[in-house]
C-alpha atoms as a PDB file:
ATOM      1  CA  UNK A   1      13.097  10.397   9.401  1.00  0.00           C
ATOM      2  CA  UNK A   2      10.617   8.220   8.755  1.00  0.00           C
ATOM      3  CA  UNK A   3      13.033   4.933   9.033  1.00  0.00           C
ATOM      4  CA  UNK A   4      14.126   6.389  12.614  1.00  0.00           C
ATOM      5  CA  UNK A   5      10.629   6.911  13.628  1.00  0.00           C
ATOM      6  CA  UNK A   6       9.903   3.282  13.191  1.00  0.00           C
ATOM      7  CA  UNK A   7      12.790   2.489  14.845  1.00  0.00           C
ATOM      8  CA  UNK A   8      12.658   4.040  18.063  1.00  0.00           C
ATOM      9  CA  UNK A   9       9.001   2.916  18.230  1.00  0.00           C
ATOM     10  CA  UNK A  10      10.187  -0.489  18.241  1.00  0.00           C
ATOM     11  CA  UNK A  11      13.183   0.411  20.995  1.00  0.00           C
ATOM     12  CA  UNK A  12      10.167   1.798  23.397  1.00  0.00           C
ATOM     13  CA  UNK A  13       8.190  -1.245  22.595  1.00  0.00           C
ATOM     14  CA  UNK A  14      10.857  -3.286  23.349  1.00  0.00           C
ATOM     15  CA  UNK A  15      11.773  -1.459  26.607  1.00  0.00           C
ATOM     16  CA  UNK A  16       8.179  -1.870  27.851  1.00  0.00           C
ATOM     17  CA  UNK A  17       9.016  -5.727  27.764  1.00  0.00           C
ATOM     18  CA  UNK A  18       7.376  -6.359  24.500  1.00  0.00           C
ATOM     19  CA  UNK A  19       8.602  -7.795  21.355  1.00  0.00           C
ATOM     20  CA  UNK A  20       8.380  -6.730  17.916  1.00  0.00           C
ATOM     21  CA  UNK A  21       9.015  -8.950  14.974  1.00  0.00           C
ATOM     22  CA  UNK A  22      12.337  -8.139  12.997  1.00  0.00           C
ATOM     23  CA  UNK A  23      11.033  -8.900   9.422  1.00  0.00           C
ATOM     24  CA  UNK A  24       8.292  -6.295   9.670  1.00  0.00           C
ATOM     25  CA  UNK A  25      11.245  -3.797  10.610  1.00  0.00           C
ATOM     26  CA  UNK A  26      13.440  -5.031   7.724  1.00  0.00           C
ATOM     27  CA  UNK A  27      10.216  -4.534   5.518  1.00  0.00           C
ATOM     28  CA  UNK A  28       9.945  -1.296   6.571  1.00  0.00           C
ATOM     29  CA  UNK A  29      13.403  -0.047   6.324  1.00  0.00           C
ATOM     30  CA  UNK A  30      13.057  -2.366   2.640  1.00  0.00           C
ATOM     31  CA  UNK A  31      10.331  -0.122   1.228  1.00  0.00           C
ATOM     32  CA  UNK A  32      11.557   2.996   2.197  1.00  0.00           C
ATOM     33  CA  UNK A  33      14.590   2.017   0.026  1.00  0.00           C
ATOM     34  CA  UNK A  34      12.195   1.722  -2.919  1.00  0.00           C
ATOM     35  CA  UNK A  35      10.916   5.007  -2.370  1.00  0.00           C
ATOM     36  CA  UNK A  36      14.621   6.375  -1.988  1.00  0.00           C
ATOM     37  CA  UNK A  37      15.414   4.880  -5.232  1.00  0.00           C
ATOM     38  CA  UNK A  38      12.755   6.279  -7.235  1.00  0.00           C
ATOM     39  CA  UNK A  39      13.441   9.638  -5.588  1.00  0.00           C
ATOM     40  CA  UNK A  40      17.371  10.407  -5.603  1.00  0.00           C
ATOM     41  CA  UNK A  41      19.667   9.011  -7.492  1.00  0.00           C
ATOM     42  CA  UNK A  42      20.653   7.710 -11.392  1.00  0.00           C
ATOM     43  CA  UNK A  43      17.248   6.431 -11.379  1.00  0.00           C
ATOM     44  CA  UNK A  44      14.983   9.168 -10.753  1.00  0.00           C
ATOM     45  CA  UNK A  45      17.387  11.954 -13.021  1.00  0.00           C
ATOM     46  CA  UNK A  46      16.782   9.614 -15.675  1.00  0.00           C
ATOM     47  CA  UNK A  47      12.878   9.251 -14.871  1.00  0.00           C
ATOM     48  CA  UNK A  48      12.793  13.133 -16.053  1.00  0.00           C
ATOM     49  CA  UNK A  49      13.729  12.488 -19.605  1.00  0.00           C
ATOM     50  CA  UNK A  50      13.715   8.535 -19.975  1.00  0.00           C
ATOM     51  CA  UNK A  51       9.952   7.307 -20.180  1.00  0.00           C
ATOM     52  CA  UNK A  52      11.105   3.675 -19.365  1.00  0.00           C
ATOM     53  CA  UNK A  53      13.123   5.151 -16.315  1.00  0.00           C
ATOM     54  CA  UNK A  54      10.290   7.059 -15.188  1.00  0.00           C
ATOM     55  CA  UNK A  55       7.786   3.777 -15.367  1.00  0.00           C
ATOM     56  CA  UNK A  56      10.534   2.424 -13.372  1.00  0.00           C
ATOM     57  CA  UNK A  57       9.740   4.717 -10.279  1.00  0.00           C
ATOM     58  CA  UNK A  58       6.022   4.320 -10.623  1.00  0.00           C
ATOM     59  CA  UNK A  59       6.456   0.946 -10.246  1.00  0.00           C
ATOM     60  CA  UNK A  60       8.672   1.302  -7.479  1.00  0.00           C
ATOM     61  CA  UNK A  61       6.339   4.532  -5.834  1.00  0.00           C
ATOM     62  CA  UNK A  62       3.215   2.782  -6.499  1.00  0.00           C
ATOM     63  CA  UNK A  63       3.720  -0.993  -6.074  1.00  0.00           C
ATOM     64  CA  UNK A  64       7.208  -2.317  -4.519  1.00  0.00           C
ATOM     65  CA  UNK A  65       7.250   0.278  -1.716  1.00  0.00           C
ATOM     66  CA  UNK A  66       3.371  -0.278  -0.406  1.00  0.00           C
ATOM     67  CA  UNK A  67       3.375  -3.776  -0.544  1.00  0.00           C
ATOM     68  CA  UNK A  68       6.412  -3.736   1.574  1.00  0.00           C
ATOM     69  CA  UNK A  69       5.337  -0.735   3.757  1.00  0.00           C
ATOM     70  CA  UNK A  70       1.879  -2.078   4.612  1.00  0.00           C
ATOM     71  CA  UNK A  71       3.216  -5.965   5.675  1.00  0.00           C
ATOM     72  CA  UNK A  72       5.255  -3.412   7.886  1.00  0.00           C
ATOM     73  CA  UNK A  73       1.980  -2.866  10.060  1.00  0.00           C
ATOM     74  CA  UNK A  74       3.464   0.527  11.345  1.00  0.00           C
ATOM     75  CA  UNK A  75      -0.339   1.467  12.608  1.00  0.00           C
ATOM     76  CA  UNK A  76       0.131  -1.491  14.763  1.00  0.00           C
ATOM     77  CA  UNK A  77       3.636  -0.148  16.300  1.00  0.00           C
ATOM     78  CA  UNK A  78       2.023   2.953  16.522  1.00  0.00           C
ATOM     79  CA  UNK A  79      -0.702   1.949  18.846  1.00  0.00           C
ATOM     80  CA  UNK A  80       2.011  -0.068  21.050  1.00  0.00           C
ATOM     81  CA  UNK A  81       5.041   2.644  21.495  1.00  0.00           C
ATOM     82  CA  UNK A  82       2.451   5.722  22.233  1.00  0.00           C
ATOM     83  CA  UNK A  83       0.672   6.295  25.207  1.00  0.00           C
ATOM     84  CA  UNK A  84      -2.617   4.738  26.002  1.00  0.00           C
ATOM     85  CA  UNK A  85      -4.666   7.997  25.876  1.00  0.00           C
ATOM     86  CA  UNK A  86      -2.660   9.333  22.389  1.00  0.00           C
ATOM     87  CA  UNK A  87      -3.270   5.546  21.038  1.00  0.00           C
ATOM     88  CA  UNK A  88      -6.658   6.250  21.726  1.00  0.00           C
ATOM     89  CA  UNK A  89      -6.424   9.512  19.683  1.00  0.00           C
ATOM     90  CA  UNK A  90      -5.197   8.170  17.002  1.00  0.00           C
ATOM     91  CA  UNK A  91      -8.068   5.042  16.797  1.00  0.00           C
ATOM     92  CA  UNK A  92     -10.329   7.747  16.646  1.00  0.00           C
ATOM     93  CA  UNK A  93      -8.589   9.231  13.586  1.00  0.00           C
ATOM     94  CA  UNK A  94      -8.732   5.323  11.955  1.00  0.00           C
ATOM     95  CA  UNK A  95     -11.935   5.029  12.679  1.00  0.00           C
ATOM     96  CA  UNK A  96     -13.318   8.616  11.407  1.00  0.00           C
ATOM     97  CA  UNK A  97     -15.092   8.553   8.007  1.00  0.00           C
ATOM     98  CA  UNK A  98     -12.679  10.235   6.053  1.00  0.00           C
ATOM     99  CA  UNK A  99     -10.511   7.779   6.771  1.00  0.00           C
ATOM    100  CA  UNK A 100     -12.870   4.728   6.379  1.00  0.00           C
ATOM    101  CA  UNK A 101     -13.654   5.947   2.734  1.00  0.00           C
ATOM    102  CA  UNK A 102     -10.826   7.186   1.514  1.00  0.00           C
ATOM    103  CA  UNK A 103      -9.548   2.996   2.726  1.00  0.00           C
ATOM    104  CA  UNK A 104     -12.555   1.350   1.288  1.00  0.00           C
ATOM    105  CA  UNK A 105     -11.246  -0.648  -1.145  1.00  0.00           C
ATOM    106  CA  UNK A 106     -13.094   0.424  -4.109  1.00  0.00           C
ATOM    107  CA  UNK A 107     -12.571   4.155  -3.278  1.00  0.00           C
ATOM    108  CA  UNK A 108      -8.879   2.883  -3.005  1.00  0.00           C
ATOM    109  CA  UNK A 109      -8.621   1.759  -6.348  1.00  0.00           C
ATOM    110  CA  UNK A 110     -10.080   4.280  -7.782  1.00  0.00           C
ATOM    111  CA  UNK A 111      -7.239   6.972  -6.513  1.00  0.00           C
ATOM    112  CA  UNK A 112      -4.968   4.595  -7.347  1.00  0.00           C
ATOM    113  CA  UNK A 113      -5.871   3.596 -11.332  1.00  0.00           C
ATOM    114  CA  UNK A 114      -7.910   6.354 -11.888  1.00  0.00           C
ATOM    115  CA  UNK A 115      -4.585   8.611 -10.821  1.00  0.00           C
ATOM    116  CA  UNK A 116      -2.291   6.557 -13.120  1.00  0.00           C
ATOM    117  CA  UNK A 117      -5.445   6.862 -16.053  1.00  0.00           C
ATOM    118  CA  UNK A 118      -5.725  10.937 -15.515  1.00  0.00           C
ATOM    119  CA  UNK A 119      -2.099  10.773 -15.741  1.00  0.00           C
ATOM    120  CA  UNK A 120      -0.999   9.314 -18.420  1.00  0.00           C
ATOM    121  CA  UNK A 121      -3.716  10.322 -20.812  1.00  0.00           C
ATOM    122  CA  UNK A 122      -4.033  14.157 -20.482  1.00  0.00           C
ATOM    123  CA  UNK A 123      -1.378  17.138 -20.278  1.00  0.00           C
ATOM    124  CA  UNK A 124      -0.907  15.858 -16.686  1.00  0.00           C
ATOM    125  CA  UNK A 125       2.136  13.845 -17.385  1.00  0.00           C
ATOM    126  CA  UNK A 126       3.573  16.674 -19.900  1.00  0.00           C
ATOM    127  CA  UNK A 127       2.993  19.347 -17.259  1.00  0.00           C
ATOM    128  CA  UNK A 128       4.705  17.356 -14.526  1.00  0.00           C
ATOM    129  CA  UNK A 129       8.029  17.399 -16.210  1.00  0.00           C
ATOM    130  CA  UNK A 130       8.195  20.880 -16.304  1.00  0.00           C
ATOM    131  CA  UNK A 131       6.857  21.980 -12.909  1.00  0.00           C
ATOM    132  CA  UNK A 132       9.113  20.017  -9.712  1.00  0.00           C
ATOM    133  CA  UNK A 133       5.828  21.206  -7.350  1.00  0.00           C
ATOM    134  CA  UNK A 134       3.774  19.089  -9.653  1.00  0.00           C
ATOM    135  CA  UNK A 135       5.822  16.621 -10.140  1.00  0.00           C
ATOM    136  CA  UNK A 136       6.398  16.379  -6.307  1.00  0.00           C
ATOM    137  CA  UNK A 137       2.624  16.481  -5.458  1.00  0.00           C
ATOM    138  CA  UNK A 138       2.111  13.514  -7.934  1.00  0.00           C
ATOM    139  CA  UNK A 139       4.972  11.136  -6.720  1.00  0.00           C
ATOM    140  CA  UNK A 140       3.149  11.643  -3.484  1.00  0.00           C
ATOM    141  CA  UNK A 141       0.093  11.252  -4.620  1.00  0.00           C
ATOM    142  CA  UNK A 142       1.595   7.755  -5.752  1.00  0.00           C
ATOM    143  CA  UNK A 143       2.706   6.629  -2.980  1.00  0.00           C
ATOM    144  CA  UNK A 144      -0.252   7.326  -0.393  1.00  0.00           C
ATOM    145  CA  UNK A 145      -3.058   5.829  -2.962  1.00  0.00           C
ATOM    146  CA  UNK A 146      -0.497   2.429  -3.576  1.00  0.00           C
ATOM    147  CA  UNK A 147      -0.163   2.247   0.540  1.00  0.00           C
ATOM    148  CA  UNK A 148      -4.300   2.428   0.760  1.00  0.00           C
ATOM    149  CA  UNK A 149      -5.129   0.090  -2.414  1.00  0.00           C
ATOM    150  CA  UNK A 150      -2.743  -2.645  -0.588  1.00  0.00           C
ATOM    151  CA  UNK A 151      -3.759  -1.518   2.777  1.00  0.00           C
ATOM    152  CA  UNK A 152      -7.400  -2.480   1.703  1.00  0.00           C
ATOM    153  CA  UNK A 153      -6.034  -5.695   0.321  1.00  0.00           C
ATOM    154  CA  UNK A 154      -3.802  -7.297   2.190  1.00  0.00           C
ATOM    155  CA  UNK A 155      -3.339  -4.553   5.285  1.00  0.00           C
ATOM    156  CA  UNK A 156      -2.339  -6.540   8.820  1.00  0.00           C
ATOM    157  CA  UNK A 157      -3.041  -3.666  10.907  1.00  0.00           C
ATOM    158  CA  UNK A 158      -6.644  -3.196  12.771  1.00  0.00           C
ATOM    159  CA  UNK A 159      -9.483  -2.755  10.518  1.00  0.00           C
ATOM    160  CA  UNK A 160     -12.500  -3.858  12.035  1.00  0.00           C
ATOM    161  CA  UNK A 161     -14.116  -1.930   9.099  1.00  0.00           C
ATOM    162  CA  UNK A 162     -12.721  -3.205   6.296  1.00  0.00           C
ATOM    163  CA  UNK A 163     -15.194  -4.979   4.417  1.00  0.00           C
ATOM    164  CA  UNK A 164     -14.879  -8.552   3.484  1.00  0.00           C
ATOM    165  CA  UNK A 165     -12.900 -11.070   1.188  1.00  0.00           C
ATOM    166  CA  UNK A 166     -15.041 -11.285  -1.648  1.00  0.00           C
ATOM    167  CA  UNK A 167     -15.141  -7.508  -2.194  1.00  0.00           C
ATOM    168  CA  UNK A 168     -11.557  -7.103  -1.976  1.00  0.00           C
ATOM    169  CA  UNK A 169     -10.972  -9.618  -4.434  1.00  0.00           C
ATOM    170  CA  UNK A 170     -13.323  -8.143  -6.987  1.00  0.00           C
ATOM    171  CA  UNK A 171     -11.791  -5.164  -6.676  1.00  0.00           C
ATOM    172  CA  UNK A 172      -8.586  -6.232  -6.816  1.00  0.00           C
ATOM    173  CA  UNK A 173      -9.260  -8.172 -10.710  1.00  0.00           C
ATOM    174  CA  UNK A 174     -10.854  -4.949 -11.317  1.00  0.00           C
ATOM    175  CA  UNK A 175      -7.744  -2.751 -10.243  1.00  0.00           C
ATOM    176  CA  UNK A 176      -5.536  -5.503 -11.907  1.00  0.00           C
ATOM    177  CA  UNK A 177      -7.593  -5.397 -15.365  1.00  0.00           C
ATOM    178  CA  UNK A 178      -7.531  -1.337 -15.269  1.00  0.00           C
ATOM    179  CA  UNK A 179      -3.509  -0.921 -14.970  1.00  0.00           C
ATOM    180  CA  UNK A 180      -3.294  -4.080 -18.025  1.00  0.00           C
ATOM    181  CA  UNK A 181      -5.213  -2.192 -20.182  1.00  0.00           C
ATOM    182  CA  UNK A 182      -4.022   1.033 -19.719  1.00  0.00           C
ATOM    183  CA  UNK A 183      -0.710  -0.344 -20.295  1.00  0.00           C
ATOM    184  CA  UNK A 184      -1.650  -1.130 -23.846  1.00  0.00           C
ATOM    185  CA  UNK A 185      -3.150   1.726 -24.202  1.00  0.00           C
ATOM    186  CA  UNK A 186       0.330   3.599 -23.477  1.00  0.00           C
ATOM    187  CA  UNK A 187       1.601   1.096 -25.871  1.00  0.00           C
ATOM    188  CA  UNK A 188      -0.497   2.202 -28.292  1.00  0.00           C
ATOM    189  CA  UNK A 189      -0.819   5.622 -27.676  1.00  0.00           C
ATOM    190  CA  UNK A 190       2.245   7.509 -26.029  1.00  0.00           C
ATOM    191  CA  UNK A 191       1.402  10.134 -23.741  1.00  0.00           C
ATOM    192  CA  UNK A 192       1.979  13.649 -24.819  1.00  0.00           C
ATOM    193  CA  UNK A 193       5.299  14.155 -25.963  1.00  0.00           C
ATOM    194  CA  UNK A 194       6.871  10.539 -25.483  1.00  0.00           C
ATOM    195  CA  UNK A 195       8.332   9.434 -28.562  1.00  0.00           C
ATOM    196  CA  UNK A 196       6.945   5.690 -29.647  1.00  0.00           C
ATOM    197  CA  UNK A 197       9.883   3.934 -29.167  1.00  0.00           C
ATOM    198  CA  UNK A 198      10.696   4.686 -25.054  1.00  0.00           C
ATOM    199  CA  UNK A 199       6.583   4.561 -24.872  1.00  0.00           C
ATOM    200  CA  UNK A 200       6.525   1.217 -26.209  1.00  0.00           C
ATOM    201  CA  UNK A 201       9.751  -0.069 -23.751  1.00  0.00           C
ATOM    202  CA  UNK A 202       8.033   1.774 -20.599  1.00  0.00           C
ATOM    203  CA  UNK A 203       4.897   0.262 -21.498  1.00  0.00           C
ATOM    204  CA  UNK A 204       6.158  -3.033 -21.677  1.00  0.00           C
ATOM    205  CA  UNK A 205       8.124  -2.756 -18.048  1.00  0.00           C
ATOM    206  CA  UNK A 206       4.185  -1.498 -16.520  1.00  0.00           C
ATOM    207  CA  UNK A 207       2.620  -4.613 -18.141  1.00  0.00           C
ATOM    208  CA  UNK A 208       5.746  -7.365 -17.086  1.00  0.00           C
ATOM    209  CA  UNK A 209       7.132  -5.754 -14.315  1.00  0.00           C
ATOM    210  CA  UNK A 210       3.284  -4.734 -13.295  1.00  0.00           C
ATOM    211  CA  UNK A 211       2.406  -8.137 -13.481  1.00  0.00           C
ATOM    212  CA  UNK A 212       5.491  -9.879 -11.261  1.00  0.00           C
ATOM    213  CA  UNK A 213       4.408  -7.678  -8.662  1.00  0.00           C
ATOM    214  CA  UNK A 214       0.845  -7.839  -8.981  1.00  0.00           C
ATOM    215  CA  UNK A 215       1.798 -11.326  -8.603  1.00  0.00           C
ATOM    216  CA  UNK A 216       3.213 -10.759  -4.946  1.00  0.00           C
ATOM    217  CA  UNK A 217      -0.073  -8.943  -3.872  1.00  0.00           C
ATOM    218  CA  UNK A 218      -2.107 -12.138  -4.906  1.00  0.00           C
ATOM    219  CA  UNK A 219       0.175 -14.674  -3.504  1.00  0.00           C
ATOM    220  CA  UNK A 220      -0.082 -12.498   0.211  1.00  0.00           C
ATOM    221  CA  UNK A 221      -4.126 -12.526  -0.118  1.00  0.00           C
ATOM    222  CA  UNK A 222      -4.307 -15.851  -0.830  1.00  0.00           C
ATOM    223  CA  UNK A 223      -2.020 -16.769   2.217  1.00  0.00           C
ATOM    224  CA  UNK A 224      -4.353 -14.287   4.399  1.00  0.00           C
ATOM    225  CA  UNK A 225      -7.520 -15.939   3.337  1.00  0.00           C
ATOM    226  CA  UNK A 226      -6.123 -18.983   3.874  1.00  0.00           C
ATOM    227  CA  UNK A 227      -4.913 -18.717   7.254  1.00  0.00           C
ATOM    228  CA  UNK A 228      -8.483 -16.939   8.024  1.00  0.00           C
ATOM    229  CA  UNK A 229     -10.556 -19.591   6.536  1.00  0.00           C
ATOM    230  CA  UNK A 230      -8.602 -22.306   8.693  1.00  0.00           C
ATOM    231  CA  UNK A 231     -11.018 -24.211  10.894  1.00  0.00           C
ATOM    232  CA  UNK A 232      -8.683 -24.595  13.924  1.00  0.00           C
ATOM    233  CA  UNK A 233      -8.062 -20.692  13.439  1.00  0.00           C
ATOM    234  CA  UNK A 234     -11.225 -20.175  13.501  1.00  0.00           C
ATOM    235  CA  UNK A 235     -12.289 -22.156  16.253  1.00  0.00           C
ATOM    236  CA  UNK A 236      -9.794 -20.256  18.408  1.00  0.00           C
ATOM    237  CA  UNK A 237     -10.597 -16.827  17.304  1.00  0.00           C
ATOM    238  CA  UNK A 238     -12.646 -14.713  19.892  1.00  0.00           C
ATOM    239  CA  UNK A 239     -15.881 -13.999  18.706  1.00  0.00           C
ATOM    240  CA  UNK A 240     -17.352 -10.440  19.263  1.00  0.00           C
ATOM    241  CA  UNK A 241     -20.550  -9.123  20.095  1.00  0.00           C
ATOM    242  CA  UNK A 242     -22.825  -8.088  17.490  1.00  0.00           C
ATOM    243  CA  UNK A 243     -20.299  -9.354  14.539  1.00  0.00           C
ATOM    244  CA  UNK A 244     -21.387 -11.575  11.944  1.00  0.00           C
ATOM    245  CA  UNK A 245     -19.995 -15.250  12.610  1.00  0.00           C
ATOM    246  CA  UNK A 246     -18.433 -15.988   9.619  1.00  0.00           C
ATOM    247  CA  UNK A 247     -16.327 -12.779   9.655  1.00  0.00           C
ATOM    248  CA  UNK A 248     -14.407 -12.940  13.132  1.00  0.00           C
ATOM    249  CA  UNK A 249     -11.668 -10.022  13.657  1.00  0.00           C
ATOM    250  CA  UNK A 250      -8.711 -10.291  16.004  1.00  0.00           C
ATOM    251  CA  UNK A 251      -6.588  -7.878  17.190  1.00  0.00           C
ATOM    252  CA  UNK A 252      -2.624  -8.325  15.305  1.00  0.00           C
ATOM    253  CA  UNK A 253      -0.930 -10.601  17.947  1.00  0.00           C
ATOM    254  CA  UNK A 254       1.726  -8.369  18.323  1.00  0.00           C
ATOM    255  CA  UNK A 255      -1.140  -6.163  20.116  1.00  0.00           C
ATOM    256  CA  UNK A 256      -2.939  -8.862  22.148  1.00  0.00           C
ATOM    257  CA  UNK A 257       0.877  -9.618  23.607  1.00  0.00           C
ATOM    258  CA  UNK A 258       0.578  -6.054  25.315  1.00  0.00           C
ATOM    259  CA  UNK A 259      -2.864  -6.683  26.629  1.00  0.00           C
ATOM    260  CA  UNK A 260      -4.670  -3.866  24.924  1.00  0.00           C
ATOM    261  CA  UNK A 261      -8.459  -5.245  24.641  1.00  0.00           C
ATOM    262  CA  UNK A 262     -10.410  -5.852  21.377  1.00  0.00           C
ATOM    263  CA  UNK A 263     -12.235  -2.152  22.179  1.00  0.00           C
END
């Protein structure tokens, strides 16, 4: 459903006379395969007895699939297939406070480690296996807090309240230093009821496999900062009243193409 959703929004885009960029399609359609993955299939039967199996899906849940569903910018196809005055709606929604702090980075990061922490080291992890309504409720819970951590990191949708570089970055050698560790800690010190052995192997996959893609993340907020700390970028960027100067925002060109205004 979702995948057809985000489909048809870009056939009404299209039919309007816009244009929508094919790789942010294929990275939608890419990391709702991740999510399939970790969710039906070999994969995720093994996940309920298989510790290394189930780090397996966390890493696809909470890492793969975001990354890939965020460079998706599905806000931004949002805004362009609806309506103006249900595009409005929903800006209202992004711009609510519940919404700007449960996507402030730090409050991010904090439902997203602090989740995997609770987890991992209490009868959470135990009592998931045996109830699928809790086990359910967490894979979601997964999901949405890895799509707001990399939303707050690298997110290419309009934010005009997202704080700044420096922030983000702290945060993210924070977040980065907080799944490490507890990674060794798991090593160390299996959760309840996971023998030592498959503790030790699923351990190791968060720590490697944690890293390689941890690894992606960085490499995309580099580029980002990059391209917004390029002078002739900069020099071409409209500036907006009342904003700081060395912090311009621009709407995603995909929506300046359909003339929607930086209100």
């Amino acid at each position: 459903m979702a995948a057809a959703a985000y489909l048809l929004a870009g056939v009404v885009v299209r039919r309007r006379g816009g244009w929508w960029p094919p790789g942010r399609t294929a990275s939608w359609c890419a990391g709702l395969t991740a999510i399939g993955l970790a969710l039906r299939g070999p994969l995720a039967t093994a996940a309920h007895h298989d510790f290394t199996a189930h780090m397996a899906t966390h890493l696809l849940l909470g890492m793969a699939a975001p990354v890939l569903l965020v460079l998706a910018a599905p806000v931004t196809l949002t805004l362009r297939a609806l309506p103006v005055r249900h595009a409005r709606t929903v800006s209202r929604v992004l711009r609510s406070r519940p919404v700007r702090f449960a996507s402030h980075p730090v409050t991010a990061a904090v439902l997203d480690a602090g989740g995997l922490w609770l987890l991992y080291r209490s009868a959470l992890f135990p009592a998931m296996l045996e109830r699928p309504w809790l086990h359910a409720l967490i894979q979601l819970h997964v999901v949405v807090a890895g799509y707001l951590f990399t939303a707050a990191m690298v997110g290419v949708d309009p934010a005009p309240h997202r704080p700044g570089r420096p922030l983000r970055a702290a945060t993210l050698v924070v977040f980065l230093a907080a799944h490490g560790i507890l990674a060794k800690v798991l090593y160390g010190h299996p959760p309840p009821g996971v023998p030592a052995g498959p503790a030790r192997t699923g351990a190791e996959l968060m720590y490697y496999g944690g890293d390689l893609l941890d690894l992606v993340l960085i490499a995309v907020f580099c580029a980002q900062w990059y391209a917004a700390t390029d002078p002739r970028r900069r020099a071409a960027a409209p500036r907006i009243p009342g904003r700081a100067p060395d912090r311009p925002w621009r709407l995603p060109a995909e929506l300046r193409r359909t003339g929607h205004d930086e209100r």
